[in-house]
PDB file of N, CA and C in Angstrom:
ATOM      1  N   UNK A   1      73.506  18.065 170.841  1.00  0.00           N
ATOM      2  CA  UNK A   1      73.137  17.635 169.508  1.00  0.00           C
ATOM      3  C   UNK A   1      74.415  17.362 168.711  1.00  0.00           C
ATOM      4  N   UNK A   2      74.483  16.490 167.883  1.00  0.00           N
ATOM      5  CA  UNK A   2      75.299  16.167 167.050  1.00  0.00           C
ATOM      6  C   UNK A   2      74.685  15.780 165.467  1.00  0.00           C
ATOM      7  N   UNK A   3      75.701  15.885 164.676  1.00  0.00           N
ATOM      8  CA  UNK A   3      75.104  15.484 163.317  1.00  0.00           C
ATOM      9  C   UNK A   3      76.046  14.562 162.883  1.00  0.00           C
ATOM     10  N   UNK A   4      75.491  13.309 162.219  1.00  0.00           N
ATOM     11  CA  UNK A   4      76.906  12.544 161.894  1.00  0.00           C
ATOM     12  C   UNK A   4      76.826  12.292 160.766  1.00  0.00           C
ATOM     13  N   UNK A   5      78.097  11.993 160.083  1.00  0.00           N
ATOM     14  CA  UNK A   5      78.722  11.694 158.931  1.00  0.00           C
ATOM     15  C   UNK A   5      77.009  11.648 157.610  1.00  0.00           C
ATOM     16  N   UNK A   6      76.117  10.660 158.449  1.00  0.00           N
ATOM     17  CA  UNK A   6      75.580  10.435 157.056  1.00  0.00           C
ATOM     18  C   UNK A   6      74.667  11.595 156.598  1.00  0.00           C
ATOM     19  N   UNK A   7      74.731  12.703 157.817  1.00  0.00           N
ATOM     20  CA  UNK A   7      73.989  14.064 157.572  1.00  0.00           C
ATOM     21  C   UNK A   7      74.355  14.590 155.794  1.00  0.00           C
ATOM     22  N   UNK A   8      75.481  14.717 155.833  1.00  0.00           N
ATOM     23  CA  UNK A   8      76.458  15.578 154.769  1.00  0.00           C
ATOM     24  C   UNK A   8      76.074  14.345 153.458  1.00  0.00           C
ATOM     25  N   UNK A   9      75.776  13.316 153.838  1.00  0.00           N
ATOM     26  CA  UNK A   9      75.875  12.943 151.860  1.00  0.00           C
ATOM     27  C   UNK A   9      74.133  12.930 151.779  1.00  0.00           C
ATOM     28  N   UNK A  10      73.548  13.448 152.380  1.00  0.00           N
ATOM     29  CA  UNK A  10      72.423  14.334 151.673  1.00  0.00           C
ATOM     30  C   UNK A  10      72.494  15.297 150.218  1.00  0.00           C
ATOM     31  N   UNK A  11      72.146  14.496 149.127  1.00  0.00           N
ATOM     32  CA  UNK A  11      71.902  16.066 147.882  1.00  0.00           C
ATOM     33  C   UNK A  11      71.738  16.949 148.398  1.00  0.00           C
ATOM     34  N   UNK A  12      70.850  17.798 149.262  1.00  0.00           N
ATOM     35  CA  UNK A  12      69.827  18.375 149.289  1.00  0.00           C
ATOM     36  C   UNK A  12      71.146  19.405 150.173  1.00  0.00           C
ATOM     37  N   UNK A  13      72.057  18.834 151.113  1.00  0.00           N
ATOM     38  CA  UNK A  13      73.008  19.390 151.565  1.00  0.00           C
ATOM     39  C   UNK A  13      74.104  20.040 150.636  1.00  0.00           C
ATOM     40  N   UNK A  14      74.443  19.026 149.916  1.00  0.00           N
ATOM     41  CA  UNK A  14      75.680  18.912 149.060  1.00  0.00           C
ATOM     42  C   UNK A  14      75.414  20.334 148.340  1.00  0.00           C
ATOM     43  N   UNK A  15      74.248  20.121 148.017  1.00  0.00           N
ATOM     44  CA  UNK A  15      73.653  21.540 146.934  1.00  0.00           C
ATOM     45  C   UNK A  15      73.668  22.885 147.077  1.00  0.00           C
ATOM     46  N   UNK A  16      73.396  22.676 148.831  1.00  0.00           N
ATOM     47  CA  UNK A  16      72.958  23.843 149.298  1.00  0.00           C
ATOM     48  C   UNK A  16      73.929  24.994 148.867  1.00  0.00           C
ATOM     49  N   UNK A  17      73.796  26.532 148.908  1.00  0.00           N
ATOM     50  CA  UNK A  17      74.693  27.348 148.305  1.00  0.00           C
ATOM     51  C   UNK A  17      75.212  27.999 149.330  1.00  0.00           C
ATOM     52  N   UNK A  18      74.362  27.758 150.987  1.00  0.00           N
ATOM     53  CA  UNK A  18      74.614  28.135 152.119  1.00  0.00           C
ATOM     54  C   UNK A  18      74.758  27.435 153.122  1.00  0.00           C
ATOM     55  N   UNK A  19      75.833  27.402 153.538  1.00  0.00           N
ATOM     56  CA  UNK A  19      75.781  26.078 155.093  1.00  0.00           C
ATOM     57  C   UNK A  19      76.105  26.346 156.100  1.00  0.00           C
ATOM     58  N   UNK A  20      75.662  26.541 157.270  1.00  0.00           N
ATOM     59  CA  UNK A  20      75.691  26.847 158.125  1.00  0.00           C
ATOM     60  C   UNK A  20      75.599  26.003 159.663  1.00  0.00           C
ATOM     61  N   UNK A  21      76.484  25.855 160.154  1.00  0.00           N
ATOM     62  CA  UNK A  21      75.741  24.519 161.244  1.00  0.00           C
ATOM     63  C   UNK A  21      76.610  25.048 162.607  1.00  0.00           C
ATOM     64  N   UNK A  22      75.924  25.182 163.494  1.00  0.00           N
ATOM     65  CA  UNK A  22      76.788  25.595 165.087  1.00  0.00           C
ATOM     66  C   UNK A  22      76.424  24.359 165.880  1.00  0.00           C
ATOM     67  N   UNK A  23      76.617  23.197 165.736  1.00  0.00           N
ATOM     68  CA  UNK A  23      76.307  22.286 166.226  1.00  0.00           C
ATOM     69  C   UNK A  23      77.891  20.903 165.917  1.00  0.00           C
ATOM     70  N   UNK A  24      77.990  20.428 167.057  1.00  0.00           N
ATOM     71  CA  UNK A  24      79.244  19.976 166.843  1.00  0.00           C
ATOM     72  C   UNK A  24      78.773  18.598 165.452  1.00  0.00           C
ATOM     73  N   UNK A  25      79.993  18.172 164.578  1.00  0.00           N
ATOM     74  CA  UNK A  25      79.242  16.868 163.773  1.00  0.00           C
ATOM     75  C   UNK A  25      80.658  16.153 163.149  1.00  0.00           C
ATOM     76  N   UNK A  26      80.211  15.209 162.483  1.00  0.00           N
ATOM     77  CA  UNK A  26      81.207  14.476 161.648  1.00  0.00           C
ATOM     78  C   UNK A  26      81.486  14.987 160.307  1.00  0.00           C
ATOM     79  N   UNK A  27      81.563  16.131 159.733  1.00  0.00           N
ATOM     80  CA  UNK A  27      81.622  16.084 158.475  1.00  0.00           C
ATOM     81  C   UNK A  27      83.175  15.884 157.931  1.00  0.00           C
ATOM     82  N   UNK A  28      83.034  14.824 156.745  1.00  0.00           N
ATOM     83  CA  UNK A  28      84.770  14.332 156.437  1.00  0.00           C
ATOM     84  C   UNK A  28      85.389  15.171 155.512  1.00  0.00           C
ATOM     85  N   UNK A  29      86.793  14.791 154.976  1.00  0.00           N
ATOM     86  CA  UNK A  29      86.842  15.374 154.198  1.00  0.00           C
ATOM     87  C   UNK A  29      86.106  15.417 152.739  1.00  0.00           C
ATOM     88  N   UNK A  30      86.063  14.154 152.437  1.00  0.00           N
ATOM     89  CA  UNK A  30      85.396  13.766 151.087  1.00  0.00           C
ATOM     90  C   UNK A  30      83.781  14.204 150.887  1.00  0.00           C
ATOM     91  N   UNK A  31      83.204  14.714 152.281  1.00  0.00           N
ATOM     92  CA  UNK A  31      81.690  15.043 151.885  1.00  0.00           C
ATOM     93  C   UNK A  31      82.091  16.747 151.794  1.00  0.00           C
ATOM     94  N   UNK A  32      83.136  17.410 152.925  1.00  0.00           N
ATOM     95  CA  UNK A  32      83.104  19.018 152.612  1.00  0.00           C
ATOM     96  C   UNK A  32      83.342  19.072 150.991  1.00  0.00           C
ATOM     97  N   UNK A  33      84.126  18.774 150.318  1.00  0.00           N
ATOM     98  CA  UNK A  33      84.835  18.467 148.698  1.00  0.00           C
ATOM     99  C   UNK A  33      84.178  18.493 147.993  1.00  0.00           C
ATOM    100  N   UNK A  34      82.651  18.175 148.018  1.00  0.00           N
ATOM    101  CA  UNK A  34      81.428  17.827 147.776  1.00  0.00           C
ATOM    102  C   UNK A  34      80.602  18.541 147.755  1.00  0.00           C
ATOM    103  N   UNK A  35      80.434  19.599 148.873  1.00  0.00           N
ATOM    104  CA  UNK A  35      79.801  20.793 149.016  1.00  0.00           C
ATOM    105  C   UNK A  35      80.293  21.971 147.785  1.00  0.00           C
ATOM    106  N   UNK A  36      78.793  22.218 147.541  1.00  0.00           N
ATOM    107  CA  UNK A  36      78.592  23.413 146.463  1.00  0.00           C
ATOM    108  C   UNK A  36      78.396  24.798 146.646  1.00  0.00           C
ATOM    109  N   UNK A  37      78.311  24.903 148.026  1.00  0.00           N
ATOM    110  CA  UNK A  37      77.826  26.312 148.800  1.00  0.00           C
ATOM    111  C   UNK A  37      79.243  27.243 148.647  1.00  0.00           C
ATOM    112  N   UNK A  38      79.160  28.206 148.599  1.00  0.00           N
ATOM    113  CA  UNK A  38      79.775  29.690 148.189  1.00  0.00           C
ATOM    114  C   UNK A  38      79.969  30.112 150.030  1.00  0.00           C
ATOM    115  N   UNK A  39      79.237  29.969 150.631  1.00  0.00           N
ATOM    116  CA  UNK A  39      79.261  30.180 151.996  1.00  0.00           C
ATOM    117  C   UNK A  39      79.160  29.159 153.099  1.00  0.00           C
ATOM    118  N   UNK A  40      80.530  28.653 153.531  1.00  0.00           N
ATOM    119  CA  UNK A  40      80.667  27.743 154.464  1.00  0.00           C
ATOM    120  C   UNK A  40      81.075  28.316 155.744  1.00  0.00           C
ATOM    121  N   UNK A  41      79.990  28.023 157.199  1.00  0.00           N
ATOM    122  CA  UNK A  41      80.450  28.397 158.221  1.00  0.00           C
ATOM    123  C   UNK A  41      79.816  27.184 159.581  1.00  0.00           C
ATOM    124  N   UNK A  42      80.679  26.177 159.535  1.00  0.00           N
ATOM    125  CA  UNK A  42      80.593  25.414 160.184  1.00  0.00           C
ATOM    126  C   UNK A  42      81.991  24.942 161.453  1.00  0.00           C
ATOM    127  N   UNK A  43      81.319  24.043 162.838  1.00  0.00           N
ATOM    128  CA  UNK A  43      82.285  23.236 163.270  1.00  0.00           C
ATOM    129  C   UNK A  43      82.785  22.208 162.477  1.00  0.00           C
ATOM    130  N   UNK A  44      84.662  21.884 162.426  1.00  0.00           N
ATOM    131  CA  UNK A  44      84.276  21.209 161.119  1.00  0.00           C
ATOM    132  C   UNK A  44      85.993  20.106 161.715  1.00  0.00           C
ATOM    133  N   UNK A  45      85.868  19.958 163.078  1.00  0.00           N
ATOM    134  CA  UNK A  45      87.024  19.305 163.753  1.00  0.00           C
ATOM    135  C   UNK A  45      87.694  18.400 162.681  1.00  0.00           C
ATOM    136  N   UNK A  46      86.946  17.426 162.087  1.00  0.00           N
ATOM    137  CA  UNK A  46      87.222  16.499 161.556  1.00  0.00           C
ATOM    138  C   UNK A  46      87.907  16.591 160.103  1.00  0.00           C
ATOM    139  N   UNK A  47      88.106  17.817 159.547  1.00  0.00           N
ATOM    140  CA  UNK A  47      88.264  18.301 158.249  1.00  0.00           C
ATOM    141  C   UNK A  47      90.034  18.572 158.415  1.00  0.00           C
ATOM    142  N   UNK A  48      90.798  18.615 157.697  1.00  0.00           N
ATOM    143  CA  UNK A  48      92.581  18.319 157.241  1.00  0.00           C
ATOM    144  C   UNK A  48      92.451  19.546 156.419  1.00  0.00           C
ATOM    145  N   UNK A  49      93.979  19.910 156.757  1.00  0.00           N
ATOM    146  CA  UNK A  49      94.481  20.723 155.798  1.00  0.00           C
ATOM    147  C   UNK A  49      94.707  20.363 154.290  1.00  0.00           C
ATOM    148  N   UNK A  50      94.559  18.923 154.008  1.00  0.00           N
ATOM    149  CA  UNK A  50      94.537  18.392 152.536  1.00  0.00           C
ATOM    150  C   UNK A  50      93.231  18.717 151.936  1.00  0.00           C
ATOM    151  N   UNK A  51      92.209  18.598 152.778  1.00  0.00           N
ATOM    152  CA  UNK A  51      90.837  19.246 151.591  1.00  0.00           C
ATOM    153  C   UNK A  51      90.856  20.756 152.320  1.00  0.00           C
ATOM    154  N   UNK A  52      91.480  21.505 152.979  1.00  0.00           N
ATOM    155  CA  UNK A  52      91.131  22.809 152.397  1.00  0.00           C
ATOM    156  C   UNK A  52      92.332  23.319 151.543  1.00  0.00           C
ATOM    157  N   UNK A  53      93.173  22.520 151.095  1.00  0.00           N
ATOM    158  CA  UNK A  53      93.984  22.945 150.361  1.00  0.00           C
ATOM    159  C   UNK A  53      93.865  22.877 149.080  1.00  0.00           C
ATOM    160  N   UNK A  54      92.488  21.607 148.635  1.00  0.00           N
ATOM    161  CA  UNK A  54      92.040  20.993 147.892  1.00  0.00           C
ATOM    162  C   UNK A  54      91.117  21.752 147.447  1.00  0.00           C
ATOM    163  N   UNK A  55      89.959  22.723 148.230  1.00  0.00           N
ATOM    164  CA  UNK A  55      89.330  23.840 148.044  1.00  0.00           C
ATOM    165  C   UNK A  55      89.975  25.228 147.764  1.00  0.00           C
ATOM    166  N   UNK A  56      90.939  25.377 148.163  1.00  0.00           N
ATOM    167  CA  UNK A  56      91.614  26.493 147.745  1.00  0.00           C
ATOM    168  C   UNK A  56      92.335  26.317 146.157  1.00  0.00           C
ATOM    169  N   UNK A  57      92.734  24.902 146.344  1.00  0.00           N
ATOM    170  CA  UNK A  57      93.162  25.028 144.546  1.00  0.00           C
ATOM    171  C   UNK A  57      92.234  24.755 144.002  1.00  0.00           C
ATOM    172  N   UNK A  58      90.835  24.432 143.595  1.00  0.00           N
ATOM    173  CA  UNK A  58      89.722  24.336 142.941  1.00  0.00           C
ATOM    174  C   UNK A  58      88.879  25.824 142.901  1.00  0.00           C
ATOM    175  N   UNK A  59      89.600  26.616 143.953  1.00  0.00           N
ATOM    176  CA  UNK A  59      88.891  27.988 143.748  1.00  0.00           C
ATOM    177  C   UNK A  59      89.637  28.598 142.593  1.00  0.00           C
ATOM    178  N   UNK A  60      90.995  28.635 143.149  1.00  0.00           N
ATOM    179  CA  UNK A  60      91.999  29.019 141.743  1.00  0.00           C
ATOM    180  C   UNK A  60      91.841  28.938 140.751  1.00  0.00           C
ATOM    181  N   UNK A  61      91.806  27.377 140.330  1.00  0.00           N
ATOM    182  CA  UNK A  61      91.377  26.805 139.115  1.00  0.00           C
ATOM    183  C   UNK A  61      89.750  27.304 138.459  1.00  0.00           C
ATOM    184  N   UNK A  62      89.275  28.129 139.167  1.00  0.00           N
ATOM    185  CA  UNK A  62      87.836  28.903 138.703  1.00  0.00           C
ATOM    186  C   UNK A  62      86.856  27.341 139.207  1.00  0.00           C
ATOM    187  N   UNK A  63      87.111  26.419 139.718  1.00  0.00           N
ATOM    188  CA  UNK A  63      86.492  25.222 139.597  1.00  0.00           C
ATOM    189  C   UNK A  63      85.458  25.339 141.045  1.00  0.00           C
ATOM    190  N   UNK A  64      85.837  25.756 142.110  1.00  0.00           N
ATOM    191  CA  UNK A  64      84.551  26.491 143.082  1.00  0.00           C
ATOM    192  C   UNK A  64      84.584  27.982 143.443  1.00  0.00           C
ATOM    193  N   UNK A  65      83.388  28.588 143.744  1.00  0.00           N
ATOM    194  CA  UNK A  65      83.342  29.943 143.531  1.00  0.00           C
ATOM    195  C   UNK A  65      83.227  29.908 145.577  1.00  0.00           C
ATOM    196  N   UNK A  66      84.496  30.428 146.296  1.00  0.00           N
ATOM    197  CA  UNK A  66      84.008  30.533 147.509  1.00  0.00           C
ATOM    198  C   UNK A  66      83.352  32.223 147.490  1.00  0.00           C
ATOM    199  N   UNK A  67      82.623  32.685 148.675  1.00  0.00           N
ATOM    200  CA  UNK A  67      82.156  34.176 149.114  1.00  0.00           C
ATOM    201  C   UNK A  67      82.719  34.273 150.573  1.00  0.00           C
ATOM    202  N   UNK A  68      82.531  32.882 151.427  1.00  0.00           N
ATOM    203  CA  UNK A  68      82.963  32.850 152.915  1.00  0.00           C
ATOM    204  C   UNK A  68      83.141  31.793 153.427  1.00  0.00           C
ATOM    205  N   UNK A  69      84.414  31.140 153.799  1.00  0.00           N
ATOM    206  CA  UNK A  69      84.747  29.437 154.334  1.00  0.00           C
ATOM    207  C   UNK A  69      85.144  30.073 155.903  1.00  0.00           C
ATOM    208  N   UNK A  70      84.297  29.666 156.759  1.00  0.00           N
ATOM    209  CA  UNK A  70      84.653  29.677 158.280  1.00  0.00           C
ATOM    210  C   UNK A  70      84.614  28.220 158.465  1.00  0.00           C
ATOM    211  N   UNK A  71      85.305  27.589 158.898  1.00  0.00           N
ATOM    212  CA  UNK A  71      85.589  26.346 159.458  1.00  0.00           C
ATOM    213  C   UNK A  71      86.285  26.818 160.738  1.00  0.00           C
ATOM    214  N   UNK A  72      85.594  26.197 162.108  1.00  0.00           N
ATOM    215  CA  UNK A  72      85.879  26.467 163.118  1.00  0.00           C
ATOM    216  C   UNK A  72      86.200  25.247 163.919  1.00  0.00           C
ATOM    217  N   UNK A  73      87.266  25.469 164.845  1.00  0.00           N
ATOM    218  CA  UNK A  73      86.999  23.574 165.979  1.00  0.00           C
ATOM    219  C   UNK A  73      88.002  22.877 164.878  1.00  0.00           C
ATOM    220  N   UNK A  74      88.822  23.167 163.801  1.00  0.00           N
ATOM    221  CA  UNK A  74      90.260  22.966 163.035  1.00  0.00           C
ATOM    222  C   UNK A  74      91.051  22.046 163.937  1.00  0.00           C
ATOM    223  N   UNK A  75      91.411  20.906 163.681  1.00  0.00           N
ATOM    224  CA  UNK A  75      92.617  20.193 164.612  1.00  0.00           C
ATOM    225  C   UNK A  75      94.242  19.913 163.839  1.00  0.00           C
ATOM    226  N   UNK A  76      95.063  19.946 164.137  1.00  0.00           N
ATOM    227  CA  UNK A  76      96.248  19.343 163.493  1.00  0.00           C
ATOM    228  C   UNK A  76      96.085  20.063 161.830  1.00  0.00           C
ATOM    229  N   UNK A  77      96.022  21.005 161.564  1.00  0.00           N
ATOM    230  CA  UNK A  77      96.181  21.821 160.445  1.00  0.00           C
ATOM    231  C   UNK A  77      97.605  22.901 160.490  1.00  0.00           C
ATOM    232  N   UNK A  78      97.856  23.272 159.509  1.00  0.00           N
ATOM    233  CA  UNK A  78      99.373  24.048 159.462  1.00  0.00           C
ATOM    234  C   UNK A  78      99.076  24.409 158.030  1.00  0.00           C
ATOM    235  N   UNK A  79      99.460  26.097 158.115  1.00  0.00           N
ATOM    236  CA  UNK A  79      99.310  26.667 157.044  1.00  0.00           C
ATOM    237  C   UNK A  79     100.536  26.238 156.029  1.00  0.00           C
ATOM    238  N   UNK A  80     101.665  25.705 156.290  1.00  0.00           N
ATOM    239  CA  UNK A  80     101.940  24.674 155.296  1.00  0.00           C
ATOM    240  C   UNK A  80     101.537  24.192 154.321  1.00  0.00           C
ATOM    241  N   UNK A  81     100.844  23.199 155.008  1.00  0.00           N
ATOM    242  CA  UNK A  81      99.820  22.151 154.115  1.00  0.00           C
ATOM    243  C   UNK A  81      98.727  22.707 153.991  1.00  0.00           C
ATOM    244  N   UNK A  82      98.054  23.810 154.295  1.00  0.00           N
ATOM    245  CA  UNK A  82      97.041  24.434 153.578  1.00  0.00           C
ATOM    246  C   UNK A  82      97.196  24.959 152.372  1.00  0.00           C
ATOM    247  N   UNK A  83      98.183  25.882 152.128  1.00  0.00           N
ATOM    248  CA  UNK A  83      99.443  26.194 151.273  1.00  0.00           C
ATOM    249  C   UNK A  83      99.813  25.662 149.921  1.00  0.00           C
ATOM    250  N   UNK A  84     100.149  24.164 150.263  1.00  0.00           N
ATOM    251  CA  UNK A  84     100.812  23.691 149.681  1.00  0.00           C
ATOM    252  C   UNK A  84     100.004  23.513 147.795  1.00  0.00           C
ATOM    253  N   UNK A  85     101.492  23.983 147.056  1.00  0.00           N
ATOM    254  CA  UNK A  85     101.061  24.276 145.674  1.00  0.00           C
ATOM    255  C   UNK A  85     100.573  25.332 145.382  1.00  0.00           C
ATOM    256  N   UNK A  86     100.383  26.053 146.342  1.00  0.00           N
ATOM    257  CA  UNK A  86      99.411  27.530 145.887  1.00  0.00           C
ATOM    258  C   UNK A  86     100.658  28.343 146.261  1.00  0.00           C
ATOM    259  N   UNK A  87     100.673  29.785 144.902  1.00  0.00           N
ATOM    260  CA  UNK A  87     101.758  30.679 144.796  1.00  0.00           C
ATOM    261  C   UNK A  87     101.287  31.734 146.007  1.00  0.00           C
ATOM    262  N   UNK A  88     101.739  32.209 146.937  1.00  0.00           N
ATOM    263  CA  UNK A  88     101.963  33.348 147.552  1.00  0.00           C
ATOM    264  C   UNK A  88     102.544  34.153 147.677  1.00  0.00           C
ATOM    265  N   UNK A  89     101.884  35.298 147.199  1.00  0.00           N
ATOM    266  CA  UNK A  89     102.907  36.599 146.852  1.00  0.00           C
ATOM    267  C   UNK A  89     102.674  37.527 147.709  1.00  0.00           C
ATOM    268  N   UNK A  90     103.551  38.546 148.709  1.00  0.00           N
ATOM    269  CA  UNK A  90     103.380  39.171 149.619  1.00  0.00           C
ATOM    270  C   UNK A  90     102.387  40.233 148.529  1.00  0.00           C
ATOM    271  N   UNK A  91     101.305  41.164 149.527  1.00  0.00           N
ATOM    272  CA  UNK A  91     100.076  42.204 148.340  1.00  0.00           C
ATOM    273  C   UNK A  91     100.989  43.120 148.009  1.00  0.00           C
ATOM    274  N   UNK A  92     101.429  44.048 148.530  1.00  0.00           N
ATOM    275  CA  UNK A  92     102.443  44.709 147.441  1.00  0.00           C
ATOM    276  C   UNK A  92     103.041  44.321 146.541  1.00  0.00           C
ATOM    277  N   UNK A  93     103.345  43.091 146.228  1.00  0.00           N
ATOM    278  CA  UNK A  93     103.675  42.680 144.939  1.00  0.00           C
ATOM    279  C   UNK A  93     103.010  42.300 144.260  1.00  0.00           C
ATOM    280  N   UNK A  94     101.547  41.542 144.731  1.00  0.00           N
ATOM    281  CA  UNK A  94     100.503  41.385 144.347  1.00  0.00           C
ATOM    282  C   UNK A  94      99.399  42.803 143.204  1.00  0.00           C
ATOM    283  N   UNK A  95      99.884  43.830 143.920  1.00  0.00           N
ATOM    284  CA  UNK A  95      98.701  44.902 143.781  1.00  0.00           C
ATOM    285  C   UNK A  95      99.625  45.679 142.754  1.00  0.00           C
ATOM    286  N   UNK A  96     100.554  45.362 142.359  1.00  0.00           N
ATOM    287  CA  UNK A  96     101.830  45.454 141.068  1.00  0.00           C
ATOM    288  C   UNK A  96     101.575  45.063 139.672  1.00  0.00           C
ATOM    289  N   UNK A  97     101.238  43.740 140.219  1.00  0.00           N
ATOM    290  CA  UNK A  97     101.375  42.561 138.764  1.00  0.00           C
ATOM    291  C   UNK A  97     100.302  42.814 137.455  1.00  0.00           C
TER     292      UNK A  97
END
């Protein structure tokens, strides 16, 4: 089974607050970006370290509320560019401030 690309620009997806899919698919970056769910646990090959970096600074920014992002089946990603723009502070300095 597969799900392709035009699965994800479903509302009804986009909305969902839970997503869940163990099934290999196309989802891009511009439809994950899109997603409103608090709990993402999908195969998600096709997805870049530019939109989860893009989700991680929109969490920051209070602008999405994550609970759980599993993205599994990741290609050509580097915590670099996941990274990138976001402050990291080792937790002991963290659990200080």
């Amino acid at each position: 089974m597969f799900l392709d690309a035009q699965f994800f620009d479903s509302r009804i997806v986009r909305s969902s607050r839970a997503i869940q899919i163990e099934v290999m698919n196309g989802v891009t970056d511009n439809q994950i970006l899109l997603f409103e769910a608090h709990e993402i646990a999908m195969v998600a090959p096709n997805i870049t370290s530019k939109a989860i970096n893009q989700m991680i600074l929109e969490w920051y920014e209070s602008k999405r509320k994550i609970d759980l992002y599993w993205l599994r089946g990741l290609q050509n990603v580097t915590m670099k560019e996941i990274l990138r723009g976001v402050e990291v502070v080792p937790w002991e300095k963290f659990a200080t401030l």
